[in-house]
PDB file of N, CA and C in Angstrom:
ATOM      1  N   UNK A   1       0.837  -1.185   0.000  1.00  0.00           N
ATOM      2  CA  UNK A   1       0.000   0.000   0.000  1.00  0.00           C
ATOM      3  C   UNK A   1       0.883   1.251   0.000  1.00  0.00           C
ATOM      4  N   UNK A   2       0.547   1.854  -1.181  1.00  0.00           N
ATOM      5  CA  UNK A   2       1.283   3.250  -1.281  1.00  0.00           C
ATOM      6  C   UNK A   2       1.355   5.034   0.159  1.00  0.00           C
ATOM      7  N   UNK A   3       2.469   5.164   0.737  1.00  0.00           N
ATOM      8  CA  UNK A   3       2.239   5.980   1.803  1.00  0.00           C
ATOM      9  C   UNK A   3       1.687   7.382   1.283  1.00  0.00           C
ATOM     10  N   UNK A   4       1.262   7.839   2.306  1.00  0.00           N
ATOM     11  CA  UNK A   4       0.477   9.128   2.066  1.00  0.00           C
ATOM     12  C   UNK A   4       1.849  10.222   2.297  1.00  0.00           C
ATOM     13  N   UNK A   5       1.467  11.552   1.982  1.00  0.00           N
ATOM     14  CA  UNK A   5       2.250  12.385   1.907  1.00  0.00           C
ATOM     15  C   UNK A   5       2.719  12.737   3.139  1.00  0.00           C
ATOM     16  N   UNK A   6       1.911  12.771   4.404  1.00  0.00           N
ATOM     17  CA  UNK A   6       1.931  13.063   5.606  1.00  0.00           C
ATOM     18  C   UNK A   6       2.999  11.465   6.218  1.00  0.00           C
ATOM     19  N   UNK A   7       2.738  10.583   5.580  1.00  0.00           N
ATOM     20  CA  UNK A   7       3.579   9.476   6.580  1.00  0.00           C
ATOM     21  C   UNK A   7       5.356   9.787   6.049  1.00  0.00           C
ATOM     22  N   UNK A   8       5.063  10.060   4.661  1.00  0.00           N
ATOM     23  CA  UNK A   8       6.511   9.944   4.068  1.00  0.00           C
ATOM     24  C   UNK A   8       7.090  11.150   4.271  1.00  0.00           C
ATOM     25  N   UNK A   9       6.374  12.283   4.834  1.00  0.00           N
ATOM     26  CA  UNK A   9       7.233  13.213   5.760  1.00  0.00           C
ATOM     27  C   UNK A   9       7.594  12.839   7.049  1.00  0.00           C
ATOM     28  N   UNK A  10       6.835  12.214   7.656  1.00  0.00           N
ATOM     29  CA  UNK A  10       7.107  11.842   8.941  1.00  0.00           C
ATOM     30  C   UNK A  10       7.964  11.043   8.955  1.00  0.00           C
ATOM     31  N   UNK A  11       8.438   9.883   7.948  1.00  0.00           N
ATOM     32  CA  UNK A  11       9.410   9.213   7.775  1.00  0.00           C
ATOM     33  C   UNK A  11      11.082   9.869   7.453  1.00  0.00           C
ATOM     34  N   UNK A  12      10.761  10.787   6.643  1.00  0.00           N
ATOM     35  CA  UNK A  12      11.485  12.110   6.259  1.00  0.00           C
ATOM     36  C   UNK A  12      12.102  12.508   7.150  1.00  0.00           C
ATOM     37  N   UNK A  13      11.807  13.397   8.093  1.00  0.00           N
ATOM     38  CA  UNK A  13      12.308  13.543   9.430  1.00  0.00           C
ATOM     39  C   UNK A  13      12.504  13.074  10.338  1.00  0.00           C
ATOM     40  N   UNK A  14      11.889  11.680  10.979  1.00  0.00           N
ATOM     41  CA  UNK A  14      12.674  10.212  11.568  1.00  0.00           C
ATOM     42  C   UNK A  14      13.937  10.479  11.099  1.00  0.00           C
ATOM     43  N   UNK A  15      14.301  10.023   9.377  1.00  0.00           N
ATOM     44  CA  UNK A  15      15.707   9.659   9.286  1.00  0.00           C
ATOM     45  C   UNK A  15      16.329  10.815   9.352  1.00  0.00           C
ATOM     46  N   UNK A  16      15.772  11.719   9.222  1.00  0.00           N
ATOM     47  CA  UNK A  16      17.221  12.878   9.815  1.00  0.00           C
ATOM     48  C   UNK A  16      17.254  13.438  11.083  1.00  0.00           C
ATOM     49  N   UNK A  17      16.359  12.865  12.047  1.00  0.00           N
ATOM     50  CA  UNK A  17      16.820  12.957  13.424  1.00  0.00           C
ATOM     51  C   UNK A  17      17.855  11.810  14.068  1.00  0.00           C
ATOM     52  N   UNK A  18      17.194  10.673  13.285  1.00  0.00           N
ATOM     53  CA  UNK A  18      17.871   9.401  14.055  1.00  0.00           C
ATOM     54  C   UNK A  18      19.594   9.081  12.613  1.00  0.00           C
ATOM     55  N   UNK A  19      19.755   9.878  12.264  1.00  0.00           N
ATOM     56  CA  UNK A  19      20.768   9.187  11.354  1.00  0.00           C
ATOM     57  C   UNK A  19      21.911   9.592  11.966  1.00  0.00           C
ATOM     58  N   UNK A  20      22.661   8.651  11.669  1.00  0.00           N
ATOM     59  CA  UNK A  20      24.049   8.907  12.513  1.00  0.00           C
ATOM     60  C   UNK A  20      25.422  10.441  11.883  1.00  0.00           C
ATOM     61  N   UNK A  21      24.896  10.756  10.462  1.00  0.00           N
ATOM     62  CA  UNK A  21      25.179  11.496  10.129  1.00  0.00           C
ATOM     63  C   UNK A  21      24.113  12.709   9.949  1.00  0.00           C
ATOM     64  N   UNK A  22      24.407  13.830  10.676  1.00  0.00           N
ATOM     65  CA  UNK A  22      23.502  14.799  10.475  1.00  0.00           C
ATOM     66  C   UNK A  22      22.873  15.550   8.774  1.00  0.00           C
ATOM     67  N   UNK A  23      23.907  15.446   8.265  1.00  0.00           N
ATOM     68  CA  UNK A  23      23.404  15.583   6.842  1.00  0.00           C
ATOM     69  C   UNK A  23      23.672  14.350   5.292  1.00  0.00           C
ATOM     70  N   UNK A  24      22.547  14.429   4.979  1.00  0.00           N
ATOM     71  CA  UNK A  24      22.113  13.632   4.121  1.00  0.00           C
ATOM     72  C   UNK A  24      21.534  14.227   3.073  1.00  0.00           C
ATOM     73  N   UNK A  25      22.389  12.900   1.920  1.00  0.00           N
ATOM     74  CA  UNK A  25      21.603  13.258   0.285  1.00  0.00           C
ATOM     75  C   UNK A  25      20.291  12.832   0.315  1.00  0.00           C
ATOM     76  N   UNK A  26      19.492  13.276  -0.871  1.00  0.00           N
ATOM     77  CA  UNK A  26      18.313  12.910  -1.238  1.00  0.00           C
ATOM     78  C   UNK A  26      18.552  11.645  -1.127  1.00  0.00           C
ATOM     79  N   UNK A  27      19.583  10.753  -2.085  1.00  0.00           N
ATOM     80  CA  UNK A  27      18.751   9.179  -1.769  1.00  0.00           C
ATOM     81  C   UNK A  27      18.910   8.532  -0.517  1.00  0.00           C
ATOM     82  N   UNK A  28      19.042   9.444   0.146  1.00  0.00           N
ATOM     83  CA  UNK A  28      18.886   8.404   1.813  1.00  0.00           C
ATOM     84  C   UNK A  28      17.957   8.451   2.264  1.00  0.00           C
ATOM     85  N   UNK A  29      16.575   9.634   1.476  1.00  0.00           N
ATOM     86  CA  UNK A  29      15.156   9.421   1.844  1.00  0.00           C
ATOM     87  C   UNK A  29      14.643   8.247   1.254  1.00  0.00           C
ATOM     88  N   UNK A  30      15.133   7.722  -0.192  1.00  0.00           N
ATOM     89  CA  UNK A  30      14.543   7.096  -1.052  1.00  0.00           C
ATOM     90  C   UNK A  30      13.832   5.675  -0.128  1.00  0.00           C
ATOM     91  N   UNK A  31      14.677   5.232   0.574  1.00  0.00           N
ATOM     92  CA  UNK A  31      14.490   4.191   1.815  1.00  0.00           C
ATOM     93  C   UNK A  31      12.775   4.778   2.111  1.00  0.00           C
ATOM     94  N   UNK A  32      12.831   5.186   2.654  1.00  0.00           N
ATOM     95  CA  UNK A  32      11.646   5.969   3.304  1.00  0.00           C
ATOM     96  C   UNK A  32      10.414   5.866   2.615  1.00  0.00           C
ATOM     97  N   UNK A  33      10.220   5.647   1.129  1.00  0.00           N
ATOM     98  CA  UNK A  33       8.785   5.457   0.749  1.00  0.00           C
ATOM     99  C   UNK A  33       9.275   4.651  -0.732  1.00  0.00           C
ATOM    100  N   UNK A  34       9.733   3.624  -0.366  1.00  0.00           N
ATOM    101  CA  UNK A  34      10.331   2.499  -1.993  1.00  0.00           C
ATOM    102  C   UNK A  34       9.487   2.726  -2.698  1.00  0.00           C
ATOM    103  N   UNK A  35       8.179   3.098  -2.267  1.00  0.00           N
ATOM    104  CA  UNK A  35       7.142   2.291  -3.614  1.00  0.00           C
ATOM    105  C   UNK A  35       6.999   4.195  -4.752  1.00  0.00           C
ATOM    106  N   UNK A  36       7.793   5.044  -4.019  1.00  0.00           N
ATOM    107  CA  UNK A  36       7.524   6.370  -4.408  1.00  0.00           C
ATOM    108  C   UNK A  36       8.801   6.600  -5.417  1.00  0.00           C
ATOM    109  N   UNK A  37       8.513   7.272  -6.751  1.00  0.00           N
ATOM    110  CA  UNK A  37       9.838   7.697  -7.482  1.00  0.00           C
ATOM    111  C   UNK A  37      10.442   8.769  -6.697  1.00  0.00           C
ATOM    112  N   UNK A  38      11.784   8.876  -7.164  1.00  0.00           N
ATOM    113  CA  UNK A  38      12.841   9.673  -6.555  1.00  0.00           C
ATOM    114  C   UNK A  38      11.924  11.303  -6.839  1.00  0.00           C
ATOM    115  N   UNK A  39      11.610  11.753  -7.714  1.00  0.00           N
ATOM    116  CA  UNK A  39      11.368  13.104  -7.977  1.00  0.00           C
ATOM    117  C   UNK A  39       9.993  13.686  -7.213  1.00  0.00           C
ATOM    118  N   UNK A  40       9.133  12.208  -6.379  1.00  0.00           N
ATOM    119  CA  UNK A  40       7.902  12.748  -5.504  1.00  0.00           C
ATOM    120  C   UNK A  40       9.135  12.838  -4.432  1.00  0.00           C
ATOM    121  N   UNK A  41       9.661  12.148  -4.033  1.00  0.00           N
ATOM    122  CA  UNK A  41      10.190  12.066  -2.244  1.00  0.00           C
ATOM    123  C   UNK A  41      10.881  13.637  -2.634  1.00  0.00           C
ATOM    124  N   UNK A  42      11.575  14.133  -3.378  1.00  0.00           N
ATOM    125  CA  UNK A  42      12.548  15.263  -3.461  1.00  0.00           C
ATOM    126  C   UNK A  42      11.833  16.108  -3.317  1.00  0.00           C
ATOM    127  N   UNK A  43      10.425  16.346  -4.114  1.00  0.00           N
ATOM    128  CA  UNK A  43       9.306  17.324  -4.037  1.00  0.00           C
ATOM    129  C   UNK A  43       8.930  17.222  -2.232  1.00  0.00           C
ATOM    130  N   UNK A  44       9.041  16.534  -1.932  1.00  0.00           N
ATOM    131  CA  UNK A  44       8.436  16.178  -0.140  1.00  0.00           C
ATOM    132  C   UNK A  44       9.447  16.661   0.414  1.00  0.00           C
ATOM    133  N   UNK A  45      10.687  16.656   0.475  1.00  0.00           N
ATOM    134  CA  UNK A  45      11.801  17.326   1.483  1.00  0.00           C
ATOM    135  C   UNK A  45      12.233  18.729   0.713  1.00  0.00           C
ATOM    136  N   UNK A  46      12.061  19.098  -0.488  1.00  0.00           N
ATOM    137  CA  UNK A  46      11.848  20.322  -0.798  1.00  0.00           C
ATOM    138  C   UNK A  46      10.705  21.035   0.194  1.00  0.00           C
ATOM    139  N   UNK A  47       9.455  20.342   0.338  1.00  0.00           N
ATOM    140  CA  UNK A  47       8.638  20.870   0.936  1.00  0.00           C
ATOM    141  C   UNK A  47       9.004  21.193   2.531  1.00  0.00           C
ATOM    142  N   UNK A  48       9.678  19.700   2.962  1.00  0.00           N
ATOM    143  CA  UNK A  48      10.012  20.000   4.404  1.00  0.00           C
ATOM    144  C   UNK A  48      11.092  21.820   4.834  1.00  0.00           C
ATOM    145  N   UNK A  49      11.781  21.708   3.570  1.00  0.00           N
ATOM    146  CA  UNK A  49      12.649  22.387   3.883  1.00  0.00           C
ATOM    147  C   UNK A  49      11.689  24.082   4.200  1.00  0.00           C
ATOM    148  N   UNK A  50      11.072  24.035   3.088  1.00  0.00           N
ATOM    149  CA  UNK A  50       9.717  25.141   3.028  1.00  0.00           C
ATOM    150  C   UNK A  50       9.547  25.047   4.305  1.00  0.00           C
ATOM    151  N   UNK A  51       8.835  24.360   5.209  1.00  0.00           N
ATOM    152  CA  UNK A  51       8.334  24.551   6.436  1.00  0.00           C
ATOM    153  C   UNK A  51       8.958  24.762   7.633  1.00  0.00           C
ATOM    154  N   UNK A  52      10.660  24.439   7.497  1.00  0.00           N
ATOM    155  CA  UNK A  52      11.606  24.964   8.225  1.00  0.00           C
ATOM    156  C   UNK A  52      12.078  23.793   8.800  1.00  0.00           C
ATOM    157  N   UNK A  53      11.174  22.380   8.286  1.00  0.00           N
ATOM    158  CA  UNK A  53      11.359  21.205   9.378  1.00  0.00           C
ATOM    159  C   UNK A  53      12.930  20.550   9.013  1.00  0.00           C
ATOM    160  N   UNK A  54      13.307  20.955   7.521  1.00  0.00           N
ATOM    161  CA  UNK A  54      14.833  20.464   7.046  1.00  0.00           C
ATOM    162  C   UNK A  54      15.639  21.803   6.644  1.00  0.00           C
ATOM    163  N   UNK A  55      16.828  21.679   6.177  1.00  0.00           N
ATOM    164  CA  UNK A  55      17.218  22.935   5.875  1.00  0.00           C
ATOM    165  C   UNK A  55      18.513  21.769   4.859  1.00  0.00           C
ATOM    166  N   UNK A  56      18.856  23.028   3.932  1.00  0.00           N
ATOM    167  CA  UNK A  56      19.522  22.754   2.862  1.00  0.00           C
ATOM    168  C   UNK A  56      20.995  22.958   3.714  1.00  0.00           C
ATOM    169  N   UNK A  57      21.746  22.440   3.177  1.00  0.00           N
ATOM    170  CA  UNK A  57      23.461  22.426   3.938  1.00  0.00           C
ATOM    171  C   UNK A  57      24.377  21.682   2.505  1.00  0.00           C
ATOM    172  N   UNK A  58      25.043  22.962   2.008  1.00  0.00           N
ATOM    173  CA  UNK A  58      25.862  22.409   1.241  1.00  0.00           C
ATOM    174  C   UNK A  58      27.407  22.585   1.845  1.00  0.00           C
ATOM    175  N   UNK A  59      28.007  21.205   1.167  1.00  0.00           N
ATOM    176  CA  UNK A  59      29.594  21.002   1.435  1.00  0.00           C
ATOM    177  C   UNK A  59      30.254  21.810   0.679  1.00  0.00           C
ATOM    178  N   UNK A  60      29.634  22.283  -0.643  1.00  0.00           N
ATOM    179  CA  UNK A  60      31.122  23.188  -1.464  1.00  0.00           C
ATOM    180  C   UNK A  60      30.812  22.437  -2.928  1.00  0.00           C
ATOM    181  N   UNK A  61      30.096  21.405  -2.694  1.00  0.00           N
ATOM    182  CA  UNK A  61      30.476  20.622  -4.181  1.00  0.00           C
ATOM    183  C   UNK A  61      29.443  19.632  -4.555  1.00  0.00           C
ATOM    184  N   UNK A  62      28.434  19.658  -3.146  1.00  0.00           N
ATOM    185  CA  UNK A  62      26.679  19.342  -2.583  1.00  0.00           C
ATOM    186  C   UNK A  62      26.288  19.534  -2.206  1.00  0.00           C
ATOM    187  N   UNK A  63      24.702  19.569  -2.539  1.00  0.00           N
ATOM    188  CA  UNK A  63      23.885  19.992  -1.620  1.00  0.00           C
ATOM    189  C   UNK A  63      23.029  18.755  -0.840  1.00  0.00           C
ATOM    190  N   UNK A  64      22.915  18.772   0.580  1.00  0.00           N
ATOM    191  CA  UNK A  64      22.586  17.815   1.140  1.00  0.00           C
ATOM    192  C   UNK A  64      21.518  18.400   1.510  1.00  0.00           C
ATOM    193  N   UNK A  65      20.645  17.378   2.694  1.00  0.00           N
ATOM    194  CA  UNK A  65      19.572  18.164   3.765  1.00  0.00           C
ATOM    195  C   UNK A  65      19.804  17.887   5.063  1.00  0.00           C
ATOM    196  N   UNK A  66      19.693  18.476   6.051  1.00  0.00           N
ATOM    197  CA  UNK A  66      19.719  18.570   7.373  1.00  0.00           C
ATOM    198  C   UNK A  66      18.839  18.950   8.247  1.00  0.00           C
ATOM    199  N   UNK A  67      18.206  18.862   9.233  1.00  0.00           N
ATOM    200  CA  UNK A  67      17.552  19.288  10.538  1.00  0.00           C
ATOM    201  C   UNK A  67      18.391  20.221  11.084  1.00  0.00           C
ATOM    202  N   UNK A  68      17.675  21.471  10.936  1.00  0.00           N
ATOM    203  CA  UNK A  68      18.449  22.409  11.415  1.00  0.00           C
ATOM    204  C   UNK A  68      19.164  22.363  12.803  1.00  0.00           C
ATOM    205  N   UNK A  69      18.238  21.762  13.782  1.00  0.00           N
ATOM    206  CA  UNK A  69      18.620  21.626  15.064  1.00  0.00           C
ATOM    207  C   UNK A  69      20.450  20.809  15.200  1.00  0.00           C
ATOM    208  N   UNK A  70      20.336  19.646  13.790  1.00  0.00           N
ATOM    209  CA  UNK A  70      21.726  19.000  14.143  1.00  0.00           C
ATOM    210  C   UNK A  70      22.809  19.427  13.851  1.00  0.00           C
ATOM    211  N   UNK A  71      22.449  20.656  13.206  1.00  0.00           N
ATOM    212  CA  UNK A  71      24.127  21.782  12.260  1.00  0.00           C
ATOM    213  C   UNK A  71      24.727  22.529  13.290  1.00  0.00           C
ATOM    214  N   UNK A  72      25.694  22.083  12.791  1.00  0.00           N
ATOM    215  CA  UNK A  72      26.574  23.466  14.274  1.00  0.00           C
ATOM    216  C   UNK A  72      26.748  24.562  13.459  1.00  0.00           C
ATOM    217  N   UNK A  73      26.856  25.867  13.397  1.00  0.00           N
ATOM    218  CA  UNK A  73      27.360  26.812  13.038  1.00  0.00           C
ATOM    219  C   UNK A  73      28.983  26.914  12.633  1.00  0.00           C
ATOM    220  N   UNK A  74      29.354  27.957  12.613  1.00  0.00           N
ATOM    221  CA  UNK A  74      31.004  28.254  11.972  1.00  0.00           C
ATOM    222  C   UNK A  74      31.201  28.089  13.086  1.00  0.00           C
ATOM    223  N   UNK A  75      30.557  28.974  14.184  1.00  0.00           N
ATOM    224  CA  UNK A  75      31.705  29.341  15.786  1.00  0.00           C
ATOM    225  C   UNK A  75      31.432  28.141  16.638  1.00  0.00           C
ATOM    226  N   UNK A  76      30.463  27.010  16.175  1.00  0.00           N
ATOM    227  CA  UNK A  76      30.463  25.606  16.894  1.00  0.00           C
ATOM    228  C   UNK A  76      29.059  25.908  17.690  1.00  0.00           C
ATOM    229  N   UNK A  77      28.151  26.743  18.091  1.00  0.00           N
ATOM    230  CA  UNK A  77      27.327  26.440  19.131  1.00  0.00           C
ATOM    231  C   UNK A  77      26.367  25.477  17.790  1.00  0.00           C
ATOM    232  N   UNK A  78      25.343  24.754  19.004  1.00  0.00           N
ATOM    233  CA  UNK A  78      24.483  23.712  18.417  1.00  0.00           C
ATOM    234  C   UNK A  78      23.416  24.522  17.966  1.00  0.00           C
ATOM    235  N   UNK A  79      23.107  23.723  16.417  1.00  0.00           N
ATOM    236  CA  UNK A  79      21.988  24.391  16.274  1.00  0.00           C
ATOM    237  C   UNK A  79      21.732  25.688  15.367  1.00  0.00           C
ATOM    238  N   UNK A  80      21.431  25.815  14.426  1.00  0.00           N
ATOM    239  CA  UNK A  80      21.009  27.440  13.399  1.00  0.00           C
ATOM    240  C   UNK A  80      19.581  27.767  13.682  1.00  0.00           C
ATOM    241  N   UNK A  81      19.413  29.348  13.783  1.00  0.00           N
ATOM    242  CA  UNK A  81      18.302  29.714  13.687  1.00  0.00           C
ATOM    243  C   UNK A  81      17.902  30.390  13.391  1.00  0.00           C
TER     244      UNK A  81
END
């Protein structure tokens, strides 16, 4: 049975609270709703990011996604806001 938009966000943000690396590519959502193509789940954490629940974090050479809460800043305190 295909997930609803509301579960595969909620799944969405599970894995980027509980992942051992704070930032993550798109296909590490892909896990998160198999039965969904790559370009709905991207449209869904595009959206998260809209709502403030993810935030974009690029390395220099990618762009990943993150929970804002798990980014440290330049000067190290926890957390952007």
């Amino acid at each position: 049975m295909a997930m609803s938009v509301e579960e595969v966000e909620a799944a969405i943000i599970e894995k980027a609270k509980k992942a051992p690396k704070p930032q993550l590519y798109i296909k590490d959502f892909y896990k998160c709703a198999p039965d969904m193509k790559p370009r709905q789940i991207k449209k869904i954490a595009n959206k998260l990011v809209e709502k403030g629940e993810l935030m974009f974090w690029s390395s220099g050479s990618t762009t990943m996604y993150a929970r804002p809460d798990r980014i440290k800043d330049e000067e190290g305190a926890e957390g952007i806001n």
